[in-house]
C-alpha atoms as a PDB file:
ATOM      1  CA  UNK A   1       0.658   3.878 -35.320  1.00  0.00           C
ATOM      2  CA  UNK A   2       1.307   7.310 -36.698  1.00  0.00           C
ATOM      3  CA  UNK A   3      -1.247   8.894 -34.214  1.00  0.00           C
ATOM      4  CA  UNK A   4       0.313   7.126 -31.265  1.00  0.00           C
ATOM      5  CA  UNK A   5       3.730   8.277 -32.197  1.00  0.00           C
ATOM      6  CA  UNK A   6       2.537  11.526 -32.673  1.00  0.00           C
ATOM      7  CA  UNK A   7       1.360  10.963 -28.833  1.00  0.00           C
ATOM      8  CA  UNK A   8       4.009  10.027 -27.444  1.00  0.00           C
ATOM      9  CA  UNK A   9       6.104  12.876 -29.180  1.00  0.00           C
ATOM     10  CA  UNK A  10       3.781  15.545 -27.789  1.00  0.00           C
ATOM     11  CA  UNK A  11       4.193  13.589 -23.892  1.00  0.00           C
ATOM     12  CA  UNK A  12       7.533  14.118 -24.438  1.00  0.00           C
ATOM     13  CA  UNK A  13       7.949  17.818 -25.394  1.00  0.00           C
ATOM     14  CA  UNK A  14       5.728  18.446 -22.746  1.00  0.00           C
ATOM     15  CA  UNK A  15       8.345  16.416 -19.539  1.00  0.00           C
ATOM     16  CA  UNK A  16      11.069  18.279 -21.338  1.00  0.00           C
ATOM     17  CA  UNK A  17       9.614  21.468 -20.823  1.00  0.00           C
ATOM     18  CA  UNK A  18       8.524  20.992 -17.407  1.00  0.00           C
ATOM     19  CA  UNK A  19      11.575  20.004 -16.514  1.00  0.00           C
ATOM     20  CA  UNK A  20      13.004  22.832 -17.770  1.00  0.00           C
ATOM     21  CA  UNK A  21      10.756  25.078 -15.391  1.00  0.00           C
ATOM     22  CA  UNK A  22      12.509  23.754 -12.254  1.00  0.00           C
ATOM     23  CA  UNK A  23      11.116  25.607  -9.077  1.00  0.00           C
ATOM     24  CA  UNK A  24      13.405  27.269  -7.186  1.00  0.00           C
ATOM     25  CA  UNK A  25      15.709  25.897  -3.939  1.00  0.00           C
ATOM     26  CA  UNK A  26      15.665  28.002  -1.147  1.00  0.00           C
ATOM     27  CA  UNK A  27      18.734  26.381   0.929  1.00  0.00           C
ATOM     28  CA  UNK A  28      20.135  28.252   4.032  1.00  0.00           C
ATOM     29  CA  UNK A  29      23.785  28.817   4.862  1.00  0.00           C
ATOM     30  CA  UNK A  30      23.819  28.824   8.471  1.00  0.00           C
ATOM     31  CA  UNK A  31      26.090  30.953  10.099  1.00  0.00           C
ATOM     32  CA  UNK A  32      25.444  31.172  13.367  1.00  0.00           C
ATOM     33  CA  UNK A  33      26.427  27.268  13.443  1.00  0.00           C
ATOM     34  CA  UNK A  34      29.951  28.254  12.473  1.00  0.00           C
ATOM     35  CA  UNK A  35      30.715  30.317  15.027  1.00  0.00           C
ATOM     36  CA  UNK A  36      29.264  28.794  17.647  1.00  0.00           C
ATOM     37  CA  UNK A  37      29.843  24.629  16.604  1.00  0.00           C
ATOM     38  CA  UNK A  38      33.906  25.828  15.961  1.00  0.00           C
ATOM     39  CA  UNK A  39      36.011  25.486  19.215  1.00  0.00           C
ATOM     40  CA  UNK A  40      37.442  28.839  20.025  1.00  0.00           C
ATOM     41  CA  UNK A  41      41.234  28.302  19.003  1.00  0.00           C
ATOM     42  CA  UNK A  42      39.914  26.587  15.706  1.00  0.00           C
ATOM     43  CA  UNK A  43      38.044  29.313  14.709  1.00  0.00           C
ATOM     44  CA  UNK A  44      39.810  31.730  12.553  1.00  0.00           C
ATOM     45  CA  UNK A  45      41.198  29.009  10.518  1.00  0.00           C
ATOM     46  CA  UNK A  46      37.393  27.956  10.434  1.00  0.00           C
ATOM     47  CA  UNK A  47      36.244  31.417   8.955  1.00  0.00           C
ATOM     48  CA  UNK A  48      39.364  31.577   6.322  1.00  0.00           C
ATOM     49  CA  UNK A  49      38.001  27.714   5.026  1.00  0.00           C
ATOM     50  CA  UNK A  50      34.506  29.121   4.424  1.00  0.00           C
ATOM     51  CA  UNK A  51      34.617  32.753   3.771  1.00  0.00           C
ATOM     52  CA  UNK A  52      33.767  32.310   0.211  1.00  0.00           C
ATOM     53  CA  UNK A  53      30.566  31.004   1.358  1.00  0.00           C
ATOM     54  CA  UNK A  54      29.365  33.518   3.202  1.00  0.00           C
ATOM     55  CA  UNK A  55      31.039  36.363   1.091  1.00  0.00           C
ATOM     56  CA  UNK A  56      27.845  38.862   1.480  1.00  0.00           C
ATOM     57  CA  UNK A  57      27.698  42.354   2.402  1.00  0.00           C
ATOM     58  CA  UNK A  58      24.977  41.108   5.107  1.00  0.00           C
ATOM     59  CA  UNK A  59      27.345  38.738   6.518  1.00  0.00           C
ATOM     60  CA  UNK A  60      30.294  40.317   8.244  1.00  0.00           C
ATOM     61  CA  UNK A  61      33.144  37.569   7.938  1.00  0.00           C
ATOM     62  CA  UNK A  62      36.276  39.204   7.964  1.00  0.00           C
ATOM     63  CA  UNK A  63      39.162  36.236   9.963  1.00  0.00           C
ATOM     64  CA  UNK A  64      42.341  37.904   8.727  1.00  0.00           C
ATOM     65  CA  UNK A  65      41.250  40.742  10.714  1.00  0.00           C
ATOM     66  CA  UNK A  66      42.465  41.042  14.059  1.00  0.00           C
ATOM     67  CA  UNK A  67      40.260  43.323  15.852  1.00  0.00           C
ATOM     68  CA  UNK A  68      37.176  41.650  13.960  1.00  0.00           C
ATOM     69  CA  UNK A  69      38.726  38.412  14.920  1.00  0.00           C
ATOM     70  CA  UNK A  70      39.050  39.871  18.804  1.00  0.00           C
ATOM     71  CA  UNK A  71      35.088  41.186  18.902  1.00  0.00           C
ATOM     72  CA  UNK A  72      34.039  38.082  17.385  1.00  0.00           C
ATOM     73  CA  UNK A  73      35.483  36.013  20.249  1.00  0.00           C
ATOM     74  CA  UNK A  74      34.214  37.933  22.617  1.00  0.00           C
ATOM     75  CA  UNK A  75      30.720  37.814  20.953  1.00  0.00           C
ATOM     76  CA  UNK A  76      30.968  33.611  20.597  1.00  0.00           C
ATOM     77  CA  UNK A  77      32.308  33.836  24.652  1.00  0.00           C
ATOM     78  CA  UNK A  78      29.806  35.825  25.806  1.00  0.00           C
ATOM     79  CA  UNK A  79      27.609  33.559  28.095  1.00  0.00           C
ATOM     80  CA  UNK A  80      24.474  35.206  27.339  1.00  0.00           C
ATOM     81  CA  UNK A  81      24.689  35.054  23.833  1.00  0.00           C
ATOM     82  CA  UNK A  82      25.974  31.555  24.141  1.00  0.00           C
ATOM     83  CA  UNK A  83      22.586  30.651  26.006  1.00  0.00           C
ATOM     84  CA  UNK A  84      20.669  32.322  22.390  1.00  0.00           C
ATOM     85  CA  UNK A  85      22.423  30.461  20.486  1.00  0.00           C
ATOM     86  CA  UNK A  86      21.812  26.983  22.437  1.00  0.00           C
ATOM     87  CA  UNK A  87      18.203  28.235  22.413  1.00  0.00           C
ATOM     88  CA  UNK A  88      17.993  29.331  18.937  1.00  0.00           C
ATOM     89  CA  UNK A  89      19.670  25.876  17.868  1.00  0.00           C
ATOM     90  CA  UNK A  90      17.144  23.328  20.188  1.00  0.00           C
ATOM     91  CA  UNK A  91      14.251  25.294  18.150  1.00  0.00           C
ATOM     92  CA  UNK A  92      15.435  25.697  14.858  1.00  0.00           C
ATOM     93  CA  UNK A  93      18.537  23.345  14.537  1.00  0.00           C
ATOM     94  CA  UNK A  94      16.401  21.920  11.123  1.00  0.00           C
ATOM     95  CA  UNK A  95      14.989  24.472   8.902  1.00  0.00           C
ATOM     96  CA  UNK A  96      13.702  21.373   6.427  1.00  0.00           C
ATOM     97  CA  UNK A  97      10.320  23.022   6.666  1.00  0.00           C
ATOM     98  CA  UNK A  98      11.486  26.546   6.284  1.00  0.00           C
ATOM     99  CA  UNK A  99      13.277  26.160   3.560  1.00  0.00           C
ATOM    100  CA  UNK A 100      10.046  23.999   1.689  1.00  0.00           C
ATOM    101  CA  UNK A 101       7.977  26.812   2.426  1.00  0.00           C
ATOM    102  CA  UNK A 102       9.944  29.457   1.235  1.00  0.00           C
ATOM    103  CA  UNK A 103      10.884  27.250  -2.294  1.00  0.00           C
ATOM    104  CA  UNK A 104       7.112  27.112  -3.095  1.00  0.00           C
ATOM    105  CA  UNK A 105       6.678  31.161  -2.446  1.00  0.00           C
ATOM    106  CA  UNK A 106       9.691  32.089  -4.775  1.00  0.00           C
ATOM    107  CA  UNK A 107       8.932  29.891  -7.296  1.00  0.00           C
ATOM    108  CA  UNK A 108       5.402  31.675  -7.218  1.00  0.00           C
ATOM    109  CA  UNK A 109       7.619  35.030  -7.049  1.00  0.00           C
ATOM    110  CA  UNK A 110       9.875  34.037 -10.238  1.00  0.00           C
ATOM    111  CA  UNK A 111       6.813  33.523 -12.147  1.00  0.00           C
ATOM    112  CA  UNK A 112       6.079  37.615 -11.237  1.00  0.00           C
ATOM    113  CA  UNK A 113       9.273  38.449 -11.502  1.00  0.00           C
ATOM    114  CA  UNK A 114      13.079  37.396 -12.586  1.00  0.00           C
ATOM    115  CA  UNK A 115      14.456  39.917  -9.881  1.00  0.00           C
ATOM    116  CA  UNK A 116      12.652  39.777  -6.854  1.00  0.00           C
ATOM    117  CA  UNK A 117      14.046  36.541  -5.382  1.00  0.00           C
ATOM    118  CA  UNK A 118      17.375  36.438  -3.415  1.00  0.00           C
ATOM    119  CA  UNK A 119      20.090  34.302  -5.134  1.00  0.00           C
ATOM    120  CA  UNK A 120      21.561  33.282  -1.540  1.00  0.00           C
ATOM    121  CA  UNK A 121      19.756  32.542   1.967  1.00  0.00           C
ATOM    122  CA  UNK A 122      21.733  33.255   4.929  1.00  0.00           C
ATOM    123  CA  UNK A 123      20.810  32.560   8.897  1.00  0.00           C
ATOM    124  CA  UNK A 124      22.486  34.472  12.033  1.00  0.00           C
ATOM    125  CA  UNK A 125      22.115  35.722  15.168  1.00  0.00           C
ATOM    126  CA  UNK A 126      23.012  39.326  16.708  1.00  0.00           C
ATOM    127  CA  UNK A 127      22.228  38.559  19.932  1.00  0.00           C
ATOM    128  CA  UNK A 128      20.293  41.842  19.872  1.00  0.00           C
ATOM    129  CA  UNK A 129      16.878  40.632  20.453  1.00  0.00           C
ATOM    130  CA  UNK A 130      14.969  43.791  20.987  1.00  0.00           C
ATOM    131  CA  UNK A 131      15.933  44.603  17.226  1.00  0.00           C
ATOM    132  CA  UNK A 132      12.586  43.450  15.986  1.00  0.00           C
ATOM    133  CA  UNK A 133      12.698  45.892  12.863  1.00  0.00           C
ATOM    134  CA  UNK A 134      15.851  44.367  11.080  1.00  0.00           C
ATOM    135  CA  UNK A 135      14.902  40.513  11.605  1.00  0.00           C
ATOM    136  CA  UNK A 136      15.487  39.856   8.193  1.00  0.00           C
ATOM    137  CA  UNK A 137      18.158  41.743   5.714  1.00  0.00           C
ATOM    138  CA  UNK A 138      17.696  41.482   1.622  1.00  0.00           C
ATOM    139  CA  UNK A 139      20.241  43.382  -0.138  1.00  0.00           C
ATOM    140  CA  UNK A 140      21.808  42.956  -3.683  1.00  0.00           C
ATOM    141  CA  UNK A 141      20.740  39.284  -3.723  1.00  0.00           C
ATOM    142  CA  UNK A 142      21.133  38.130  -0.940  1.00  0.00           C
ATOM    143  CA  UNK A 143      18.608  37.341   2.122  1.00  0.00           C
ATOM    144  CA  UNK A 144      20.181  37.037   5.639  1.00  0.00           C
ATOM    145  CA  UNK A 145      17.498  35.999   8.405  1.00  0.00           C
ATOM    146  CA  UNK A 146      18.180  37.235  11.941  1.00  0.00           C
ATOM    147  CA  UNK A 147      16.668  33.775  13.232  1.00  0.00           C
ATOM    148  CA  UNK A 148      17.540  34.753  16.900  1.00  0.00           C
ATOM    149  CA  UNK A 149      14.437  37.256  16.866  1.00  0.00           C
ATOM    150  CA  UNK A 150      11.930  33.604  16.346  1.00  0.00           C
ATOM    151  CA  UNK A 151      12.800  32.689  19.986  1.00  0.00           C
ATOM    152  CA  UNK A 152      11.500  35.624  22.152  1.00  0.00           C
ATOM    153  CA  UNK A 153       8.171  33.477  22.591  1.00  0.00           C
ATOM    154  CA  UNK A 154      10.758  30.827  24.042  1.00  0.00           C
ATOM    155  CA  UNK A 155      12.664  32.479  26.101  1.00  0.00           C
ATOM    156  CA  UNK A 156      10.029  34.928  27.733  1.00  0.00           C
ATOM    157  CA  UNK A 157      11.194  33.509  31.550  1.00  0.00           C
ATOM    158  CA  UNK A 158      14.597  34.529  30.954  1.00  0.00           C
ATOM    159  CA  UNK A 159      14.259  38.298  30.869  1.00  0.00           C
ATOM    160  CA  UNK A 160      16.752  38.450  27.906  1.00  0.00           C
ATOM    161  CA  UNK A 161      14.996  41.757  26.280  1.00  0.00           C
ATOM    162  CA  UNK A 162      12.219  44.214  27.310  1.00  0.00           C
ATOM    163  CA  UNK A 163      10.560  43.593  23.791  1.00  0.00           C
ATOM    164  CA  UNK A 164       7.097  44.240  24.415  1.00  0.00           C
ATOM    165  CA  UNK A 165       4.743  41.485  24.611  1.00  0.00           C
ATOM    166  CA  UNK A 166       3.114  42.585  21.350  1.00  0.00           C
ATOM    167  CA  UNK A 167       6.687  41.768  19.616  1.00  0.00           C
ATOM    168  CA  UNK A 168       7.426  38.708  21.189  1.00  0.00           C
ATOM    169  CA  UNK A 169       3.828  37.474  19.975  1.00  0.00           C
ATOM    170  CA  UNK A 170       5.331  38.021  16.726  1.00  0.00           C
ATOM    171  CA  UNK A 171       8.523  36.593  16.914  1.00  0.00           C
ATOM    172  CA  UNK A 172       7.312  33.115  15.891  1.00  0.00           C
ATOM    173  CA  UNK A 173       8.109  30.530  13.618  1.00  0.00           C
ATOM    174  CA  UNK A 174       4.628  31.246  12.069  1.00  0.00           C
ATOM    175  CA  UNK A 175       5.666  34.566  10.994  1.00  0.00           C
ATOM    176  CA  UNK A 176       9.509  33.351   9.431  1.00  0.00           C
ATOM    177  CA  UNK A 177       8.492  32.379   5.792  1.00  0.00           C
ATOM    178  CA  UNK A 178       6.193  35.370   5.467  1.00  0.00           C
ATOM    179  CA  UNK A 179       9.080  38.130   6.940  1.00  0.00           C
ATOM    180  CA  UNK A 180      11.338  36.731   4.648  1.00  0.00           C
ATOM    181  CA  UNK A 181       9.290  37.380   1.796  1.00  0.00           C
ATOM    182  CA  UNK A 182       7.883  40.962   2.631  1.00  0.00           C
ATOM    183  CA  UNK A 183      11.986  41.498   3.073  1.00  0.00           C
ATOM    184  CA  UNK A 184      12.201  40.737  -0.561  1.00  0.00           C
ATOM    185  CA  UNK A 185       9.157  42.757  -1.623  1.00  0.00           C
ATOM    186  CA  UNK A 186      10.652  45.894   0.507  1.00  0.00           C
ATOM    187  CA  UNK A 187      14.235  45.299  -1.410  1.00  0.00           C
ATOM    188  CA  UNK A 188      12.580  46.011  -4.646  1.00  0.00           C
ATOM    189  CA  UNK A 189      10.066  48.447  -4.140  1.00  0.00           C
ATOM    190  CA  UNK A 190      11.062  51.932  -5.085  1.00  0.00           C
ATOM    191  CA  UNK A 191      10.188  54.951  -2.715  1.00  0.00           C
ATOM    192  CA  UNK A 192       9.349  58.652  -4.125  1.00  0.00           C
ATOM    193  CA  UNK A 193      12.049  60.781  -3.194  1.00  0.00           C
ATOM    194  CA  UNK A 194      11.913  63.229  -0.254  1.00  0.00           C
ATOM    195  CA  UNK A 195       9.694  62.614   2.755  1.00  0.00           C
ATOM    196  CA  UNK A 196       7.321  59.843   2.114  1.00  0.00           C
ATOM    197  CA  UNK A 197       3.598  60.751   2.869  1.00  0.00           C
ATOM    198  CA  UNK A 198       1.448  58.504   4.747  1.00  0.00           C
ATOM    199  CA  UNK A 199      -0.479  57.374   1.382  1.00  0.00           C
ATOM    200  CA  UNK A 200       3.413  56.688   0.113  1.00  0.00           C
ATOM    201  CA  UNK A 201       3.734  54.700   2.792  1.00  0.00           C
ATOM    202  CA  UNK A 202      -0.304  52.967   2.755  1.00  0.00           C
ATOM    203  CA  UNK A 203       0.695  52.442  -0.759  1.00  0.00           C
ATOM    204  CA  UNK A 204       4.106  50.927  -0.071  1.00  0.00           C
ATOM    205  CA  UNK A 205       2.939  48.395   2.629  1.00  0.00           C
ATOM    206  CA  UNK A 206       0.200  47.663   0.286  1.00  0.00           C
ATOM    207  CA  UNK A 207       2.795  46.315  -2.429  1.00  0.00           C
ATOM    208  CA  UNK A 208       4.546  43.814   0.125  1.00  0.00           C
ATOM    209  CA  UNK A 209       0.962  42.760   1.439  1.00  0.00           C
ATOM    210  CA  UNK A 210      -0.201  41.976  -2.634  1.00  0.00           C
ATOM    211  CA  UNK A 211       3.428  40.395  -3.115  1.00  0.00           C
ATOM    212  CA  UNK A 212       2.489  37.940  -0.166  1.00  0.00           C
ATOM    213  CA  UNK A 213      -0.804  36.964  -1.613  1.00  0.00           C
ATOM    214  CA  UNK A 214       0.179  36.579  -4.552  1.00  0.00           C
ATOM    215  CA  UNK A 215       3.019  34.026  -3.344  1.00  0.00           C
ATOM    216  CA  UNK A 216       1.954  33.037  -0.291  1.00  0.00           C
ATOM    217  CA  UNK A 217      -2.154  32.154  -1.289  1.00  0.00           C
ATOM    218  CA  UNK A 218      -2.534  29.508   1.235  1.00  0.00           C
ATOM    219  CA  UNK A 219      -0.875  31.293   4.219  1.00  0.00           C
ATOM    220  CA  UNK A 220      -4.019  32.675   6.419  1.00  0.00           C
ATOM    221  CA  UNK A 221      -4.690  36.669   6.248  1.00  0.00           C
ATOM    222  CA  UNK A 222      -3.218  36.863   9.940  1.00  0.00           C
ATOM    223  CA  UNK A 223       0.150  35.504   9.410  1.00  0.00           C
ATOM    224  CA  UNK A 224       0.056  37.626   6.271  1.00  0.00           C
ATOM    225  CA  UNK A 225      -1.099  41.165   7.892  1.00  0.00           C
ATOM    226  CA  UNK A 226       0.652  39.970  10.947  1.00  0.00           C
ATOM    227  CA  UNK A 227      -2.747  40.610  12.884  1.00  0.00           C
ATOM    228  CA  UNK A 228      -4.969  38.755  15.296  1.00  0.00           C
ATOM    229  CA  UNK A 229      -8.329  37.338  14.430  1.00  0.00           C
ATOM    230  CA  UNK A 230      -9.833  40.243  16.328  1.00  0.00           C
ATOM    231  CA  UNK A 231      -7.388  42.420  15.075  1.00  0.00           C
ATOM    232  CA  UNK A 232      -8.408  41.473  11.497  1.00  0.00           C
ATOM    233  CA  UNK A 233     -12.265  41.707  11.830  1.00  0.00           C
ATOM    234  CA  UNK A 234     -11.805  45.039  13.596  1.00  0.00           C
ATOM    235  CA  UNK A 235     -10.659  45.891  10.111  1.00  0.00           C
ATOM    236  CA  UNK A 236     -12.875  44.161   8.113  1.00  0.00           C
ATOM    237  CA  UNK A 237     -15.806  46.382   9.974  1.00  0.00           C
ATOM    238  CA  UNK A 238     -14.011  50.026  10.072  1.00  0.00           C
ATOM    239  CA  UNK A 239     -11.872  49.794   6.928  1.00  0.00           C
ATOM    240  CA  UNK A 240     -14.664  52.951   6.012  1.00  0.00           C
ATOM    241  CA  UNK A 241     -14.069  54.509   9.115  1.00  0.00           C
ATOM    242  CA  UNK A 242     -10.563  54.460   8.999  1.00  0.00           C
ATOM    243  CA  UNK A 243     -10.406  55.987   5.258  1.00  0.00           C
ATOM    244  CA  UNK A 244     -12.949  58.493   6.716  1.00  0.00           C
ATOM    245  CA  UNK A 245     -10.729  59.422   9.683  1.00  0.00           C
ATOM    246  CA  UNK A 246      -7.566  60.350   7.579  1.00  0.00           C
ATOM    247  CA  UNK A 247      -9.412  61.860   4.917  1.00  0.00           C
ATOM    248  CA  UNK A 248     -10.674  64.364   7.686  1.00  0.00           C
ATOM    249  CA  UNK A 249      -7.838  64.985   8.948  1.00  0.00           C
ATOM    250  CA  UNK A 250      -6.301  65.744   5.985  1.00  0.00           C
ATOM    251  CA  UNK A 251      -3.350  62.955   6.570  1.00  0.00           C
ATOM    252  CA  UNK A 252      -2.856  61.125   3.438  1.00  0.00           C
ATOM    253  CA  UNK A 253      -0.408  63.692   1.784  1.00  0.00           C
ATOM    254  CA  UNK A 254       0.888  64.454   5.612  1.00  0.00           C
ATOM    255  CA  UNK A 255       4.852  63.820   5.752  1.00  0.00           C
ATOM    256  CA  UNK A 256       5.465  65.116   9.222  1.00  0.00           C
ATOM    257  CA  UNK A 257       6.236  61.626  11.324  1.00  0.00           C
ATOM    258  CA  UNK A 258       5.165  62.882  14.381  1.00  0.00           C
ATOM    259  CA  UNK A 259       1.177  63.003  12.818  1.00  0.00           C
ATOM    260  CA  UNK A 260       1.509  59.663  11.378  1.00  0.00           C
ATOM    261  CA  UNK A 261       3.990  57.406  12.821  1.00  0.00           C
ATOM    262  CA  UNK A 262       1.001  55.647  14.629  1.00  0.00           C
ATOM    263  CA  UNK A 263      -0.270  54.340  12.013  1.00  0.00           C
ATOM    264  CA  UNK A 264       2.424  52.703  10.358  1.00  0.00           C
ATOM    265  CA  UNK A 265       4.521  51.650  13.249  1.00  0.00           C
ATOM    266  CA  UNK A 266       4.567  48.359  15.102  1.00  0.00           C
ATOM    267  CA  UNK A 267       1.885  48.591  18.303  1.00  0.00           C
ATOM    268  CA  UNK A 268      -0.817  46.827  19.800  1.00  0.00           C
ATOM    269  CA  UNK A 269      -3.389  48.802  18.214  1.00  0.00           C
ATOM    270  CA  UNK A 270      -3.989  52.065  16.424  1.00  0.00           C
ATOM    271  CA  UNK A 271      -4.477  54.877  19.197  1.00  0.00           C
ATOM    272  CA  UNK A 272      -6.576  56.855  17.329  1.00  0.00           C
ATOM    273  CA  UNK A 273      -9.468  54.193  17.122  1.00  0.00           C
ATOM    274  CA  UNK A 274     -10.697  52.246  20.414  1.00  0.00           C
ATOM    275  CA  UNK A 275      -9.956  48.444  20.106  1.00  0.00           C
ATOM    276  CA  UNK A 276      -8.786  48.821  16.743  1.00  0.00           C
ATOM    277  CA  UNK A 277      -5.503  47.228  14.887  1.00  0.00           C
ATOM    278  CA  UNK A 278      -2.103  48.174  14.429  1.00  0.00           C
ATOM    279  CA  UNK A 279      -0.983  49.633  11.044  1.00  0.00           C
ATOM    280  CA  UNK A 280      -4.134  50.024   9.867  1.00  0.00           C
ATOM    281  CA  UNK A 281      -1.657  51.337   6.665  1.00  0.00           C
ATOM    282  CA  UNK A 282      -1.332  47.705   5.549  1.00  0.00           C
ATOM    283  CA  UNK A 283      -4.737  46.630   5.156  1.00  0.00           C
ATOM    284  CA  UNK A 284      -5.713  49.712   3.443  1.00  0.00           C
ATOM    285  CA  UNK A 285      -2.955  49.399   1.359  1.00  0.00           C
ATOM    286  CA  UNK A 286      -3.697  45.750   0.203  1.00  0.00           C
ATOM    287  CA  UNK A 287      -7.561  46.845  -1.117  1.00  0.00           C
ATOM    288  CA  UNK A 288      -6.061  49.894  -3.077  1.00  0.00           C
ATOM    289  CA  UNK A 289      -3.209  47.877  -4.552  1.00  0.00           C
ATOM    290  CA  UNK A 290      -5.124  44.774  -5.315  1.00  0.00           C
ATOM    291  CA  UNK A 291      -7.869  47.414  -7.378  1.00  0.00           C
ATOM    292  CA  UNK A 292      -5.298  48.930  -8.670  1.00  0.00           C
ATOM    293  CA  UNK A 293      -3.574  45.766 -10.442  1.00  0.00           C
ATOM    294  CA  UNK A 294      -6.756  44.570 -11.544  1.00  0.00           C
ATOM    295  CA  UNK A 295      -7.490  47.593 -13.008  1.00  0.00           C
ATOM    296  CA  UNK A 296      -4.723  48.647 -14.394  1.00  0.00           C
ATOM    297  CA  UNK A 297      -3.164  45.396 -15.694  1.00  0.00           C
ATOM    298  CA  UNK A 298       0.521  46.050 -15.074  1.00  0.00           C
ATOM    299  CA  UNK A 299       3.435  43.003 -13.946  1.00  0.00           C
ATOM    300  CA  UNK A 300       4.949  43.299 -10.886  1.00  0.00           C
ATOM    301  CA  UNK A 301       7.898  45.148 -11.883  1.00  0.00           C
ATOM    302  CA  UNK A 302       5.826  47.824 -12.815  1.00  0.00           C
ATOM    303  CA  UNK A 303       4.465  48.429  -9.795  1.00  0.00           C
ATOM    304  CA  UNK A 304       7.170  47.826  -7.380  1.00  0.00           C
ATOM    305  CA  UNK A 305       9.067  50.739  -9.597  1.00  0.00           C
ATOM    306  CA  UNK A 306       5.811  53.259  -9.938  1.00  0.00           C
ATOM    307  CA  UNK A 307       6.593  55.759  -7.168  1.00  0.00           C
ATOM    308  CA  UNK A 308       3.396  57.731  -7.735  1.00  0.00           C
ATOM    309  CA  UNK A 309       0.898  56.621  -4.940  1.00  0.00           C
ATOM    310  CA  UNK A 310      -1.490  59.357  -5.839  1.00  0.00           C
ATOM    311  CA  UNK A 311      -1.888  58.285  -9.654  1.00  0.00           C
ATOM    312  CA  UNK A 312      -2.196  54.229  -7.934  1.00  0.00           C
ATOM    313  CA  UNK A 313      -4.788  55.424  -5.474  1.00  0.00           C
ATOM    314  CA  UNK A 314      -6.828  57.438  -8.738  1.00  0.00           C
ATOM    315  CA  UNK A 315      -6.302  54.219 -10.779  1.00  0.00           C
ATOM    316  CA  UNK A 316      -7.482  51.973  -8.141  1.00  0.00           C
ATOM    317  CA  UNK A 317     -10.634  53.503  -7.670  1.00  0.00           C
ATOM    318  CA  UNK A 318     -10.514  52.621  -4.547  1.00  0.00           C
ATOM    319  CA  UNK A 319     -13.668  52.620  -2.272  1.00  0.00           C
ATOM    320  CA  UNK A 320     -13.744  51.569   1.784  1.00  0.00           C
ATOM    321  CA  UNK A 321     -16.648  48.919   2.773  1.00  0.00           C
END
């Protein structure tokens, strides 16, 4: 009797304090359906009910304004951005299986760290399509996802932006839970100060790219990296190459933009290297920072706040296949 109490004592403890772990609840606040669901005459008084809910500097919500209140209409009348909107809605009216994904990768995330995750998840549009860099905001807590830039793939017959076809490609659904977490990486990494290098900026990419596998482990390198299967095998096979290439010409401690924005920029590929892939920055990045934490044993905080890419890179040990 004694042993089974003991048991059941011990089975106890041990529901208490998994209960107590309670994974996180990613839940969006959607925006975009407040403007645009509110008749036009009802919706100042609309805003003034539910500005405490979307009190965020990344949300601009401002009804006892007038002029706000005066651009805003004209925004929610514009027929264009109307059309977005009714777009944006048919595709993503549910974001059930957003939101599931993204509660499984910052659980993972709280585990590394009590700071990286967002306390409050925000959706919008900007009806700026072509806008591809600032898809998804994360600033002082809060994470406010541009969800207008997931429907270029959509919308393609329309002629709504010029966006490259390389972008829209991008501008998928597959690619939402993933942006939204390198946005939270990027809010909490530190940068050295002055002009970032290129291995500043190999090492910084590397950071978000470790962050994703490390809370994203069953989301396939190519959503990750943001590559194609080609794209990624071209890697694989000239990661050495690639070193090789900027160690000759002397471009790892190279600041000037105009040298190296073609490697860390958006493109199709790398124009430096025949059939090769884009930001060939972020793949580097992840071998040297992956090393590097194995090596060097530190928690996430610690390397999200270690500006010095050169001591990472000597710590790593890193060596191209």
């Amino acid at each position: 009797m004694k042993l089974r109490w003991v048991l059941i004592m011990a089975a106890l403890l041990l529901t208490t304090a998994s209960c107590g772990k309670k994974g996180a609840e990613v839940k969006f606040s959607r925006f975009e359906k407040v403007l645009f669901d509110t008749p036009a005459d009802q919706l100042q008084g609309k805003l003034e009910a539910v500005r405490s809910d979307f009190a965020s500097p990344l949300i601009n919500c401002a009804p006892d304004n007038p002029v706000y209140m005066q651009q805003l209409t004209a925004f929610v009348s514009d027929p264009i951005v109307k059309e977005i909107y009714r777009l944006t809605d048919s595709c993503y009216s549910n974001l059930g299986w957003l939101e599931k994904d993204l509660s499984v990768a910052v659980s993972k995330a709280q585990k590394l760290s009590d700071s990286v995750a967002p306390k409050r998840y925000f959706t919008m549009i900007t009806g700026d399509m072509e806008d591809y860099r600032n898809r998804v905001f994360c600033y002082d807590g809060d994470l406010a996802l541009s969800i207008d830039h997931y429907v270029l793939p959509y919308t393609k017959h329309l002629g709504y932006c010029n966006c490259p076809m390389y972008i829209i490609n991008l501008s998928d659904r597959r690619y939402m839970a993933a942006d939204c977490m390198a946005a939270m990486a990027r809010s909490r990494i530190a940068m050295p100060g002055g002009e970032p290098t290129l291995l500043d900026y190999i090492v910084m990419e590397g950071k978000v790219q470790y962050f994703l596998e490390q809370t994203m482990p069953s989301t396939p390198d190519t959503i990750r990296l943001r590559y194609t299967k080609g794209q990624l095998d071209w890697m694989q096979h000239s990661e050495k190459d690639v070193w090789g290439y900027f160690l000759q010409k002397n471009l790892l401690y190279e600041n000037d933009m105009a040298r190296i924005h073609n490697f860390i920029d958006e493109a199709p590929k790398t124009n430096a290297f025949r059939n090769s892939a884009p930001r060939t920055t972020d793949y580097l990045g992840l071998q040297i920072v992956r090393a590097y934490m194995k090596r060097s044993g530190a928690s996430l905080d610690e390397l999200f706040a270690n500006t010095d890419s050169q001591a990472i890179l000597q710590k790593s040990a890193f060596k191209p296949r």
